[in-house]
Structure formats: structure tokens, C-alpha cells
Protein backbone atom coordinates (compact mmCIF):
# COMPACT_ATOMS: atom_id res chain seq x y z
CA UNK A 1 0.00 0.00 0.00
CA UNK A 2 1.74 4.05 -1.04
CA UNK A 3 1.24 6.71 1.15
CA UNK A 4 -1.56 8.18 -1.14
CA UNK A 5 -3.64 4.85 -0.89
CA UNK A 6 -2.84 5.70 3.39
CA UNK A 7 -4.07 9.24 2.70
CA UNK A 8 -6.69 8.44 0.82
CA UNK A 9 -8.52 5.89 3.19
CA UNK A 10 -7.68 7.95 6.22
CA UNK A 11 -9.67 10.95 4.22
CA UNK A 12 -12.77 8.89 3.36
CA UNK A 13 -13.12 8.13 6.73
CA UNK A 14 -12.94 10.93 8.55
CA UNK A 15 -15.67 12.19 5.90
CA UNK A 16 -17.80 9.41 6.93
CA UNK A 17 -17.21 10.91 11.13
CA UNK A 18 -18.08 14.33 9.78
CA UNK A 19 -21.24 13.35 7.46
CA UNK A 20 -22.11 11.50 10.47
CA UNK A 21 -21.73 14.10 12.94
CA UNK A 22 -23.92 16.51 10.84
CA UNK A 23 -26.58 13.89 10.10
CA UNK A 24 -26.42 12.98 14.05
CA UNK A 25 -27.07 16.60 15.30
CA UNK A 26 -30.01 17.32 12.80
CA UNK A 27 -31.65 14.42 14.46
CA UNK A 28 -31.85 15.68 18.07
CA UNK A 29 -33.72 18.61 19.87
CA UNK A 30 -31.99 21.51 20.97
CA UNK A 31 -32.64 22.41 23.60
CA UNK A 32 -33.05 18.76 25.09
CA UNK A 33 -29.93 17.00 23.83
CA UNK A 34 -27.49 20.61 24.13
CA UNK A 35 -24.77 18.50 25.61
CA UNK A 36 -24.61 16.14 23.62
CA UNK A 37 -25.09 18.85 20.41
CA UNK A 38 -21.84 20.33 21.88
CA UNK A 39 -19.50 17.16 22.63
CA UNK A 40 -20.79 16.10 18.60
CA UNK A 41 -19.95 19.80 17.16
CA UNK A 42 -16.56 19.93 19.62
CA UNK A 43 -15.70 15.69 17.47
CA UNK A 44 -16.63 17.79 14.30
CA UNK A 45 -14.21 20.44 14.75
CA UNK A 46 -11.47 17.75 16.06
CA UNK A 47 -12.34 16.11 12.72
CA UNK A 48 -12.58 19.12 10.34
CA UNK A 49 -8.47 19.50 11.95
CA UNK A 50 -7.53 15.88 11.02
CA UNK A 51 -9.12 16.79 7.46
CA UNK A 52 -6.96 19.44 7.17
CA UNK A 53 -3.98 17.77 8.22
CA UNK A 54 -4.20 15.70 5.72
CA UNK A 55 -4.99 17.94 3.15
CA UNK A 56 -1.75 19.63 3.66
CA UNK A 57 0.47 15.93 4.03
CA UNK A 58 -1.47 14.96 0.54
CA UNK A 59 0.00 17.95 -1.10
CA UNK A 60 3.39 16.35 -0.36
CA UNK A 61 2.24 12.95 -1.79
């Protein structure tokens, strides 16, 4: 398996956590489930910084 193959996988996955995440939160109530909104918007934004990671590593591959 090359590094791009790596990169590749690693990217389709974390769009999978992040499609996920977004599908999750439309799903619960506000006001009810506001923890739980925040912990899933705080693993988005820890996601949306992997992404980007790798976005800049893939340049290099």
C-alpha cells in the first residue's frame, strides 16, 4: 500500500465521522440534547483538523 492509498482511506473516513456528525445533530432537539449537540460539534471540529492535516500531508504525496 503508497502513502496516497494511506491518505486516501484515512480521508474517506474521517468524511464518513463528519457526514455523520452533521446527520447525528439534525436528528436531536436543541434544547433537550445541548450536551450532547456540543461534545458532537466539539468531534466535528477535532475532525474538520484531522481533514486538514491531511490535506496539507497529501500535497506532499
Amino acid at each position: 500500500m503508497e502513502a496516497k492509498d494511506i491518505i486516501w482511506r484515512l480521508m474517506d473516513r474521517l468524511g464518513e465521522l463528519q457526514m455523520l456528525c452533521d446527520e447525528s445533530i439534525r436528528d436531536l432537539h436543541p434544547k433537550t440534547n445541548a450536551d450532547l449537540i456540543s461534545s458532537i460539534e466539539e468531534i466535528e471540529r477535532l475532525c474538520r483538523t484531522q481533514i486538514n492535516t491531511m490535506n496539507r500531508i497529501a500535497k506532499k504525496y
